[in-house]
Protein backbone atom coordinates (compact mmCIF):
# COMPACT_ATOMS: atom_id res chain seq x y z
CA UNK A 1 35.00 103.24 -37.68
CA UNK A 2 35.98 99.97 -36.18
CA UNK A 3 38.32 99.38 -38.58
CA UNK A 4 39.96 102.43 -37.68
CA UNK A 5 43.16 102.01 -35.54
CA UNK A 6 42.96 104.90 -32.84
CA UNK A 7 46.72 105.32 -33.05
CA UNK A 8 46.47 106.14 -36.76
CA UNK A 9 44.35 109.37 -35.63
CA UNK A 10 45.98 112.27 -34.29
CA UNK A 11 43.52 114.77 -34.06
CA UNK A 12 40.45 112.82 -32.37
CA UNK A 13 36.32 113.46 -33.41
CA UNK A 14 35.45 113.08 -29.87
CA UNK A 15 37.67 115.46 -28.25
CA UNK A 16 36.52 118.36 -30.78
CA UNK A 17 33.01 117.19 -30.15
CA UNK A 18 33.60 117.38 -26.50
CA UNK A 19 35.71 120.62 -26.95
CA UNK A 20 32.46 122.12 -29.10
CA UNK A 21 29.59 120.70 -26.89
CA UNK A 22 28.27 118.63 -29.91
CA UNK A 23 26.37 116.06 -27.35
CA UNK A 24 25.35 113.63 -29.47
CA UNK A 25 27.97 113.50 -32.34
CA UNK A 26 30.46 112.70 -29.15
CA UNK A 27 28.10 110.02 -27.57
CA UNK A 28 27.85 108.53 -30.98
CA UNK A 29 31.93 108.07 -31.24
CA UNK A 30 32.07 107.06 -27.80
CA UNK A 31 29.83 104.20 -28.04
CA UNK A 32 30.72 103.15 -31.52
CA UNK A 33 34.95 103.20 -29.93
CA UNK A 34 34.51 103.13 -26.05
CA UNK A 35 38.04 103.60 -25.98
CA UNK A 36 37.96 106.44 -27.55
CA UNK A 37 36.98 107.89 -24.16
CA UNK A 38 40.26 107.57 -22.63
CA UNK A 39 42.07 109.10 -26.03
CA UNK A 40 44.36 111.85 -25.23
CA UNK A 41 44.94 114.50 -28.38
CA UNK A 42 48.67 115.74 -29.02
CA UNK A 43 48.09 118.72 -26.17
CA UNK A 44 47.77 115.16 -23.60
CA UNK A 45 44.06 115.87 -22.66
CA UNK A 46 40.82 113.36 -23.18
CA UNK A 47 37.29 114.31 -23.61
CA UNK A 48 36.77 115.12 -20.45
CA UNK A 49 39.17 117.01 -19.78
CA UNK A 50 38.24 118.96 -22.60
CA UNK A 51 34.37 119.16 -21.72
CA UNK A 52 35.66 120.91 -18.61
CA UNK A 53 38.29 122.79 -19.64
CA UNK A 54 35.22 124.51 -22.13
CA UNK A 55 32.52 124.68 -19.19
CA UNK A 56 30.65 121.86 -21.47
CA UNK A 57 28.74 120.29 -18.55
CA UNK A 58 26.10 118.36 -20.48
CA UNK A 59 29.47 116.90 -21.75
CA UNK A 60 30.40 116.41 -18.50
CA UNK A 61 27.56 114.57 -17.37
CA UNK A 62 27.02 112.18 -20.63
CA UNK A 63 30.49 111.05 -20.24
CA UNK A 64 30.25 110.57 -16.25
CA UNK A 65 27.39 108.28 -17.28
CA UNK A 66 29.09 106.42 -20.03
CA UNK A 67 31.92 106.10 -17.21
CA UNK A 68 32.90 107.37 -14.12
CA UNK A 69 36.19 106.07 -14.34
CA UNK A 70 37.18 108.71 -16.89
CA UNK A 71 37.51 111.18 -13.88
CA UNK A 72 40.48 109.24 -13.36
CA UNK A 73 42.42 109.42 -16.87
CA UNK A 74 45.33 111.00 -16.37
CA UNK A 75 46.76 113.61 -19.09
CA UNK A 76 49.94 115.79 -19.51
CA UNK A 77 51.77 115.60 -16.44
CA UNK A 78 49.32 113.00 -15.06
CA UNK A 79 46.61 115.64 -14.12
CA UNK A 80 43.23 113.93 -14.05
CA UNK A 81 40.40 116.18 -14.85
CA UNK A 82 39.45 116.37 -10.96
CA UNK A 83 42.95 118.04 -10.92
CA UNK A 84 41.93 120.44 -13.59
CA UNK A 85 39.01 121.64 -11.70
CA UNK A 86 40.75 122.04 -8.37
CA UNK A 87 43.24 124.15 -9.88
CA UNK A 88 41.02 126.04 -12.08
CA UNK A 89 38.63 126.38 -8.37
CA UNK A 90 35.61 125.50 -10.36
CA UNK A 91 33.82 124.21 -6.80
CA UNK A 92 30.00 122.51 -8.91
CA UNK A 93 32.01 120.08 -11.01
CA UNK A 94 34.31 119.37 -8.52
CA UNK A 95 31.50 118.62 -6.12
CA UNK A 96 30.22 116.39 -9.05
CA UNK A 97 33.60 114.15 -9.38
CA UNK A 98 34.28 113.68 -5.78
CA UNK A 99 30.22 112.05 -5.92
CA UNK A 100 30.86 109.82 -8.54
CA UNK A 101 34.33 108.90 -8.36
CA UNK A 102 35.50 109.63 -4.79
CA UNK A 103 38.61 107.32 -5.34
CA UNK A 104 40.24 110.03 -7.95
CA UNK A 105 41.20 111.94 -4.37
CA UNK A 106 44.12 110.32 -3.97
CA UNK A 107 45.95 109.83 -7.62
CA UNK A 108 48.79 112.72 -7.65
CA UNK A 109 50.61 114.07 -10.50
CA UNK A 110 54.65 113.58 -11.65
CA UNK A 111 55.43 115.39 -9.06
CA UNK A 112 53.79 113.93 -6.37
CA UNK A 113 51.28 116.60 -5.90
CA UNK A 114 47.64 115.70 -4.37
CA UNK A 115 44.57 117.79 -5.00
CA UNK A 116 45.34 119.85 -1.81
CA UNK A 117 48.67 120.85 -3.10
CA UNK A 118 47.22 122.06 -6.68
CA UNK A 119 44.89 124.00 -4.78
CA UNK A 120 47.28 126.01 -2.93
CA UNK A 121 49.25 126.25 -5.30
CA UNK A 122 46.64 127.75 -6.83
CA UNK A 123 45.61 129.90 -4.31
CA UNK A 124 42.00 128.24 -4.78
CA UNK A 125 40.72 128.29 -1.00
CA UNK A 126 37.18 127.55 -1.55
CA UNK A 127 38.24 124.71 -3.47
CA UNK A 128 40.55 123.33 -0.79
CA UNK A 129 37.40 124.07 1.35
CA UNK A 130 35.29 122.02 -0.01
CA UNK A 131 38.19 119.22 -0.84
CA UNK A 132 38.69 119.14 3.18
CA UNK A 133 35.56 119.65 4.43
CA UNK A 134 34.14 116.22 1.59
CA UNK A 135 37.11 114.16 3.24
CA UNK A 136 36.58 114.94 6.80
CA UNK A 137 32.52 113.82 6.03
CA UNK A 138 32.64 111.07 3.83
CA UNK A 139 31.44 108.10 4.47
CA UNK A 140 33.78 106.02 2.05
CA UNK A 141 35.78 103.15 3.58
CA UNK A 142 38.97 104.58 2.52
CA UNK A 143 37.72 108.29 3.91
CA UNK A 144 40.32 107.86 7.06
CA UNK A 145 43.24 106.73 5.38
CA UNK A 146 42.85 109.37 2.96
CA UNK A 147 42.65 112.07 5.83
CA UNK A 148 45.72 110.53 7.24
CA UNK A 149 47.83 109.95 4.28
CA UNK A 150 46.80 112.86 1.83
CA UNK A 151 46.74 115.98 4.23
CA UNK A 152 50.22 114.73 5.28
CA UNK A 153 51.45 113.96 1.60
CA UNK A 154 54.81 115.24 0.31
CA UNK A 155 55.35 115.99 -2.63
CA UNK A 156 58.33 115.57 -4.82
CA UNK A 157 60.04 118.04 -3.09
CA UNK A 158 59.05 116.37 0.24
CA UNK A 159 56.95 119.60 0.77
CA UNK A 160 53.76 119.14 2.64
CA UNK A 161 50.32 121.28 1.92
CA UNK A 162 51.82 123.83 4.70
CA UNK A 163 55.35 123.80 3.04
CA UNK A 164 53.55 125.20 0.28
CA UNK A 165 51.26 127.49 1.94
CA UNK A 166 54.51 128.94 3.50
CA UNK A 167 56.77 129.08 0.46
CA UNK A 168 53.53 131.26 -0.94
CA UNK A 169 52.97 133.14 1.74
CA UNK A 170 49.67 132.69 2.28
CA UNK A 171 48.57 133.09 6.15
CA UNK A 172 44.95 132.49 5.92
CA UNK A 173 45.99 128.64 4.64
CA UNK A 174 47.74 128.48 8.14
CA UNK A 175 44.66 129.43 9.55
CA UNK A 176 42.47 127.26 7.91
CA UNK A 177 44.78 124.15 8.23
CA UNK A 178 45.64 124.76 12.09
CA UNK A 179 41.71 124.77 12.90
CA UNK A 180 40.91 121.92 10.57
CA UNK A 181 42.89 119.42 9.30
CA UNK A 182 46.55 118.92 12.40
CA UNK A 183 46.20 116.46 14.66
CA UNK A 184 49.56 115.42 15.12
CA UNK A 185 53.10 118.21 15.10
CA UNK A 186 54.31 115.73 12.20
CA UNK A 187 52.41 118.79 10.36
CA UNK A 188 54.68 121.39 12.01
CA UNK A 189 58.06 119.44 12.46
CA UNK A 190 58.20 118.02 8.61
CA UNK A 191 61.02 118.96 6.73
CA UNK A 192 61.44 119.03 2.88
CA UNK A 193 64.24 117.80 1.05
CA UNK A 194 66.14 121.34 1.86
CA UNK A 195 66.36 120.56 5.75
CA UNK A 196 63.20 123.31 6.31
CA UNK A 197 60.47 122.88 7.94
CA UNK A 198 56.97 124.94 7.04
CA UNK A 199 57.80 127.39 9.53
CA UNK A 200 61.33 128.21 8.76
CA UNK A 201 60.11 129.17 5.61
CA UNK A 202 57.74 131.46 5.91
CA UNK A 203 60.02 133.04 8.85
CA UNK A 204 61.84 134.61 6.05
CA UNK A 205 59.37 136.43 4.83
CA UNK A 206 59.62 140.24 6.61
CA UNK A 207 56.84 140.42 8.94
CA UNK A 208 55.46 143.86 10.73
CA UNK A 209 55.61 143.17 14.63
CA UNK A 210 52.40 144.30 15.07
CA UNK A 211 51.35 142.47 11.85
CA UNK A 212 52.55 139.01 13.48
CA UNK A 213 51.36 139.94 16.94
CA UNK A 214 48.01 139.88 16.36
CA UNK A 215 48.03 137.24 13.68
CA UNK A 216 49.66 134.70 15.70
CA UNK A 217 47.02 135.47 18.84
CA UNK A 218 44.05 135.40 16.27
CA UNK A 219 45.16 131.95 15.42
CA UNK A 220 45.39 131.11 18.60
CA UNK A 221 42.08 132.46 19.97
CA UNK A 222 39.92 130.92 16.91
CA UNK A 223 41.90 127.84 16.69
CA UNK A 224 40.10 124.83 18.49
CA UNK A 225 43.40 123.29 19.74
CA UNK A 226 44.88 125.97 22.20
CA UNK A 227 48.21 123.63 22.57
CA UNK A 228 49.24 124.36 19.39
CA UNK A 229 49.89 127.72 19.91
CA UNK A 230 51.64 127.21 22.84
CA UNK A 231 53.60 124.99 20.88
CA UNK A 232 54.49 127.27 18.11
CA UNK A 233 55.18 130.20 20.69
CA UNK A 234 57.70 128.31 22.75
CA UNK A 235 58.97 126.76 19.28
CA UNK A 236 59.15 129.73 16.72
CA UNK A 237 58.17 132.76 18.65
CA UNK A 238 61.43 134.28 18.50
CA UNK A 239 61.61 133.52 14.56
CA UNK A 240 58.84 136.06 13.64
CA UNK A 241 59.12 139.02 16.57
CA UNK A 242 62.16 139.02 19.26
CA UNK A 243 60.24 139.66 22.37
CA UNK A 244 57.87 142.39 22.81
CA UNK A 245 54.77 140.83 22.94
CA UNK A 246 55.60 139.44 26.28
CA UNK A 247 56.87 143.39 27.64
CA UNK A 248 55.37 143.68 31.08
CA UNK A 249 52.15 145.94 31.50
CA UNK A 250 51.41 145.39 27.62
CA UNK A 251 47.83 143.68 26.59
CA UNK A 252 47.37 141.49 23.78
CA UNK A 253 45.14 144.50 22.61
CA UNK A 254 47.66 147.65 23.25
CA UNK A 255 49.81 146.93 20.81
């Protein structure tokens, strides 16, 4: 076995072992060729990845402990296997990675994307949930320049996390992001590489008056910075309803 060249193989032991769950045949390789670990087979995924991809979590774990770094191996399209999780919203492993490799936040694929793009992308909320709510806790050194740079990353497209929430139409991302993650209107006033900002984009989608009405005002009641609405009202109002939620005699709650 250590004579063996691992670019001579092409179908590797230790990614059908992890594939299969065969614990101890795949520890065996792994210590016997430790780079073996960090192999990727001809579909561009490692052991890990594979150990995941088949809900093999002892895998999981024995590899974690013969290194954490392989969170961190980067397969087809440079998704690491903390990528795979977030987009397939599996929320225990992903818990898992962030604890032993919190640095794997921040690598992003060819195109640029973070782990908070994949997941909405995705449409995997929880995931994005628990993605936010582990960066706005931890206790890592690097935990507030992650916060700053990653929720504010664009992507190749120069589309931020509320680009995309927008271009999917997805208003209970808004939601979520508005009451957790602005603190700044570089959020709101970011354009993409097509001159559009988040909101212009998902102005075109055809919204009922009433519909947008009471969505906008639920944002704004629940949302813990009141300015913002104020700020999207006197900004992009007139983009989703022209003007009768401001008719005189007419409640929030009449219409």
């Amino acid at each position: 076995m250590n004579n063996l060249r691992s670019d001579q193989i092409h179908v590797f032991p230790e990614n059908i072992a992890a594939s299969a769950g065969h614990i101890e045949f795949m520890v065996e390789m792994v210590k016997l060729k430790p780079t073996f670990a960090r192999k990727l087979n001809q579909a561009g995924f490692s052991p890990m990845h594979l150990a995941l991809q088949n809900d093999r979590t002892q895998a999981v774990v024995r590899l974690l402990r013969f290194d954490e770094g392989l969170v961190r191996v980067k397969g087809t399209e440079d998704l690491t296997p903390l990528r795979h999780v977030v987009q397939t919203g599996n929320v225990d492993p992903l818990i898992k990675l962030l604890a032993v490799c919190p640095e794997a936040i921040e690598d992003v694929t060819v195109r640029d994307e973070t782990v908070f793009h994949l997941a909405v992308k995705n449409d995997m909320f929880e995931a994005f949930q628990v993605l936010v709510g582990w960066l706005t806790r931890s206790c890592h050194e690097s935990a507030d320049r992650w916060e700053e740079e990653l929720l504010s990353w664009v992507d190749i497209g120069g589309n931020t996390v509320l680009h995309i929430a927008a271009i999917r139409n997805r208003p209970r991302w808004w939601k979520y992001y508005w009451n957790t993650c602005i603190d700044d209107r570089y959020q709101i006033n970011a354009k993409n590489l097509e001159g559009l900002t988040a909101l212009d984009i998902q102005s075109q989608y055809p919204w009922n008056e009433r519909q947008a009405d009471r969505t906008i005002y639920r944002y704004a009641k629940q949302s813990r910075r009141f300015e913002w609405f104020l700020f999207l009202a006197s900004q992009y109002l007139h983009l989703f309803i022209p003007h009768p939620i401001f008719k005189k005699n007419m409640t929030w709650y009449e219409k």
